[in-house]
Protein backbone atom coordinates (compact mmCIF):
# COMPACT_ATOMS: atom_id res chain seq x y z
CA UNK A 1 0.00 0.00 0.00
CA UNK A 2 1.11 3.62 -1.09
CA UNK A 3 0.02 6.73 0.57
CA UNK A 4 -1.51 9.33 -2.00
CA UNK A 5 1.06 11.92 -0.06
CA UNK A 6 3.85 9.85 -1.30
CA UNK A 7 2.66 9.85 -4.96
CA UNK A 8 5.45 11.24 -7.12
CA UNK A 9 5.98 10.82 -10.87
CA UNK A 10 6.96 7.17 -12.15
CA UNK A 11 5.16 5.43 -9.23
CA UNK A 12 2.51 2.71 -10.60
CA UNK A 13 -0.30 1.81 -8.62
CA UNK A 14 -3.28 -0.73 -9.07
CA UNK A 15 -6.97 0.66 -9.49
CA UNK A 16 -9.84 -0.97 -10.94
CA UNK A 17 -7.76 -4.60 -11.67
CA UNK A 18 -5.39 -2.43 -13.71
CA UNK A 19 -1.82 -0.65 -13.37
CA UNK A 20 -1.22 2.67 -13.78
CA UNK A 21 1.91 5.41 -13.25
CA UNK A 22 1.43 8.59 -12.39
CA UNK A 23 1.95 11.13 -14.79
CA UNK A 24 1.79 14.07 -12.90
CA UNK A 25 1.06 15.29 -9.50
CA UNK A 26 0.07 18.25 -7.01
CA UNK A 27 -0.45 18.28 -3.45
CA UNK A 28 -3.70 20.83 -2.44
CA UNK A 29 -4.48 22.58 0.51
CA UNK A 30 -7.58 24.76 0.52
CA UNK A 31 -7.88 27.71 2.95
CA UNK A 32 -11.00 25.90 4.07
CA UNK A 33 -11.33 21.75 3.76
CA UNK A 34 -9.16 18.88 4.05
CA UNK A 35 -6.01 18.62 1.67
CA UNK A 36 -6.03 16.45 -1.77
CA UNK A 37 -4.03 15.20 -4.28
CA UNK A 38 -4.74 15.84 -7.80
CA UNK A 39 -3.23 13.61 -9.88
CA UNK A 40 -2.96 12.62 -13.92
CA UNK A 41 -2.45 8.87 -14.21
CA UNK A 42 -1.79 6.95 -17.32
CA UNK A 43 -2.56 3.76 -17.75
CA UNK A 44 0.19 1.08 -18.62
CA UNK A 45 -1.86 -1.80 -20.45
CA UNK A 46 -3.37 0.42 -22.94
CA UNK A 47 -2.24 3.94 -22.56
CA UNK A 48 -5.25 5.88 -21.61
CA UNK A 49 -4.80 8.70 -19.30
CA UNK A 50 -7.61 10.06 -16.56
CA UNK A 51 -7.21 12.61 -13.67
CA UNK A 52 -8.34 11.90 -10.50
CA UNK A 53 -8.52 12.79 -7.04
CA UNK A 54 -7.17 11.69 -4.06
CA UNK A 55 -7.68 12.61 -0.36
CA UNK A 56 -4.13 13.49 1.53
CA UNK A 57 -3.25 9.93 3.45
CA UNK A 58 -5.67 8.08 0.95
CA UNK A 59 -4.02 4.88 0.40
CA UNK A 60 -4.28 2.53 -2.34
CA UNK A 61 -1.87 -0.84 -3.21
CA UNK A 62 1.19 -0.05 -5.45
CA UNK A 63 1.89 -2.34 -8.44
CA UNK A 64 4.47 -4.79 -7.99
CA UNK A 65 6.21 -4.63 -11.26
CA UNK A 66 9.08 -7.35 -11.98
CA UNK A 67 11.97 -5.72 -14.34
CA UNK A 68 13.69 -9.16 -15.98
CA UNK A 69 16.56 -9.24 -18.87
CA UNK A 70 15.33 -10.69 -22.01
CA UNK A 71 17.07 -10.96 -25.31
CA UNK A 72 15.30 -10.11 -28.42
CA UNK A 73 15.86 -13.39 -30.47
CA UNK A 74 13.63 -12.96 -33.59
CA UNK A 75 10.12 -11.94 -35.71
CA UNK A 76 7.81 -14.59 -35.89
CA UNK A 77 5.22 -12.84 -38.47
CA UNK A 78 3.63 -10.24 -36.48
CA UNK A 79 5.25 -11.13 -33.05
CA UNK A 80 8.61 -10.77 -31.77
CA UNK A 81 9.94 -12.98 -29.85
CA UNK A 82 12.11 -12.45 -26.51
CA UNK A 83 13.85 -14.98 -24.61
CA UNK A 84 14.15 -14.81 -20.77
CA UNK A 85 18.02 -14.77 -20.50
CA UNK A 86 17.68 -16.99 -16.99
CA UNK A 87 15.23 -19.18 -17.68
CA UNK A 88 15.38 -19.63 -21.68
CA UNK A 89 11.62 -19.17 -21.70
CA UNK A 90 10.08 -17.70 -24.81
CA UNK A 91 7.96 -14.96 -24.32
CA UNK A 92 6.16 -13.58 -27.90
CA UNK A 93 5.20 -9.42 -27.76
CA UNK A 94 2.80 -7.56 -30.38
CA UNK A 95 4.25 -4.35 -32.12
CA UNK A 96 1.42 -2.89 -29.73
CA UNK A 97 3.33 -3.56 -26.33
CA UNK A 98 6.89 -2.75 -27.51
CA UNK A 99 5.73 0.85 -28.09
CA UNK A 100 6.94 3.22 -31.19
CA UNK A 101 10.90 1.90 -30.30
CA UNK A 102 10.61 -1.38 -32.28
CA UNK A 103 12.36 -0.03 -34.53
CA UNK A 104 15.52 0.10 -33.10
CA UNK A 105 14.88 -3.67 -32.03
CA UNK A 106 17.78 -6.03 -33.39
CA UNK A 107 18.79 -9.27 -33.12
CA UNK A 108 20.52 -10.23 -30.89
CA UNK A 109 19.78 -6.93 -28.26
CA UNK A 110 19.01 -7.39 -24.62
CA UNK A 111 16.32 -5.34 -22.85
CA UNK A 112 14.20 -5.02 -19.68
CA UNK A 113 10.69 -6.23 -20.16
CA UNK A 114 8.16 -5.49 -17.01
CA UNK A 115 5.98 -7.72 -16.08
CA UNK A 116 3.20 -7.55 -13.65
CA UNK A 117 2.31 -11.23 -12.17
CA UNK A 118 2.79 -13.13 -15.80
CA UNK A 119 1.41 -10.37 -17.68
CA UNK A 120 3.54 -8.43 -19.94
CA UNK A 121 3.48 -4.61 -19.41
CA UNK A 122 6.06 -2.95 -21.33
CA UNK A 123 9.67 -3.15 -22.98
CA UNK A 124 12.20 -0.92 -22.19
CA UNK A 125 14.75 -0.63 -24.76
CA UNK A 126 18.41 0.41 -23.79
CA UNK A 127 18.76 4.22 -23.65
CA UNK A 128 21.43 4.29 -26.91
CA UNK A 129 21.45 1.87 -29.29
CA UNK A 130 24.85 1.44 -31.94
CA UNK A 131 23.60 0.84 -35.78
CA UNK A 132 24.54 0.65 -39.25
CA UNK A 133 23.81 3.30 -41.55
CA UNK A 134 22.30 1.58 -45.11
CA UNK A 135 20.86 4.54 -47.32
CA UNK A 136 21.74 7.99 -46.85
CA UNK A 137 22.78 11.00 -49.52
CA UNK A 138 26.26 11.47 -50.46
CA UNK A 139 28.20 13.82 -48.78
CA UNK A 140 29.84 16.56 -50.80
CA UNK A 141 33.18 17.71 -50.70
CA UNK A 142 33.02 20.91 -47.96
CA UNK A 143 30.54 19.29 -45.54
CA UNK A 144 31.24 20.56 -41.80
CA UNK A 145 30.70 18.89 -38.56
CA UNK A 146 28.79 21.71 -37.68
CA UNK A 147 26.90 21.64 -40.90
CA UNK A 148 23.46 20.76 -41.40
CA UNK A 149 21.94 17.44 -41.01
CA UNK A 150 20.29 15.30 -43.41
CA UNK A 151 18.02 11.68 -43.21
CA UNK A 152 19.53 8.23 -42.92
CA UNK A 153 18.02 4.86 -42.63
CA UNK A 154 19.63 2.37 -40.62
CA UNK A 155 19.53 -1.25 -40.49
CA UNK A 156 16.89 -1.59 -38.23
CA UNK A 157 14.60 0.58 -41.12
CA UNK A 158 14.44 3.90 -38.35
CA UNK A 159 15.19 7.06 -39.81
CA UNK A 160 17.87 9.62 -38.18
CA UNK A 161 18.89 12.92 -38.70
CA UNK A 162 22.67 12.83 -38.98
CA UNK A 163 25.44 15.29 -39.89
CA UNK A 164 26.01 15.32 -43.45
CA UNK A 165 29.20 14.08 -43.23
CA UNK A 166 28.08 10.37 -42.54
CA UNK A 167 27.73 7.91 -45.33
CA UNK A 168 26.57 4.39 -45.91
CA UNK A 169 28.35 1.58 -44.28
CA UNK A 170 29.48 3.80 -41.23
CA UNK A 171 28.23 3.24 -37.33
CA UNK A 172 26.46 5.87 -35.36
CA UNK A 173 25.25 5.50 -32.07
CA UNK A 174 21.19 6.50 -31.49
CA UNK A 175 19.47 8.21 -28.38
CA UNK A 176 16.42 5.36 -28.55
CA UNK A 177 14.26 8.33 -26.19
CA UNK A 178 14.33 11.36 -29.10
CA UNK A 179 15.46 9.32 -32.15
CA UNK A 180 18.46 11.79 -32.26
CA UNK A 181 22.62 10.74 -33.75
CA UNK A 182 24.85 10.87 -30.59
CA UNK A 183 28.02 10.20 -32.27
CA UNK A 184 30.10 7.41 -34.85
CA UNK A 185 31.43 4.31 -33.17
């Protein structure tokens, strides 16, 4: 159990037979009345968000959320499979629960997939990710380092901004959060 005063943004909590983190929070006192928290919570399984109210002290159960290491082995059709590095169990994942960072998913890559009792949550992708660049533009003699930037496609099909002065074949490491070039390997 969680108090609604200790509410801050990350936590997950279980209402209505379903998890959800809180998005955002703010602790009210009224001149007149007891205090409240006001809170926007999003839910994990499907992604809708609601606000809602909480009296100060309120308490309601916090999720129990299991972080394990799985390795993304391969696509089975419209699933991708991941392999539970301890146990060798195969676990199969829709595009839908992987979120919009599938495509930086490769063969091979380990992540952190959460799991609430046996259920499947979420999939949290390493923070950088190091890929090879397959179709870009040329670069032409005079491009800068501090140039401009121009699309790429890497071999995992995403598409980067990256300096102009990258070219096909080369490897370039990926901030997986804002899809933005951090640097060549």
């Amino acid at each position: 159990m969680i108090s609604s005063n200790d509410f801050r943004t990350g936590v997950t909590i279980e209402l209505d037979r379903s998890v959800w983190r809180v998005v955002e929070f703010l602790h009210v006192k009224p001149g007149k009345g007891s205090a409240f928290v006001r809170t926007k919570l999003k839910n994990v399984q499907n992604g809708s968000v609601v606000e809602r109210t909480f009296r100060a002290g309120e308490t309601v159960p916090q999720a129990n959320l299991e972080k394990r290491v799985m390795q993304y082995t391969y696509k089975e059709g419209e699933q991708f499979v991941f392999m539970d590095m301890e146990s060798f169990e195969e676990s199969r994942l829709a595009e839908g629960q992987i979120g919009d960072r599938v495509k930086y998913l490769k063969e091979g890559m380990e992540a952190n997939v959460i799991f609430w009792g046996e259920q499947i949550l979420e999939v949290e992708l390493p923070n950088s990710v190091t890929l090879e660049v397959t179709q870009t533009d040329p670069g032409v003699k005079g491009d800068t380092a501090t140039g401009g930037t121009k699309p790429a496609i890497v071999e995992t099909g995403a598409q980067v901004m990256v300096p102009l002065f990258i070219s096909v074949g080369e490897r370039i490491k990926i901030d997986t959060r804002n899809d933005s070039y951090l640097g060549r390997e």
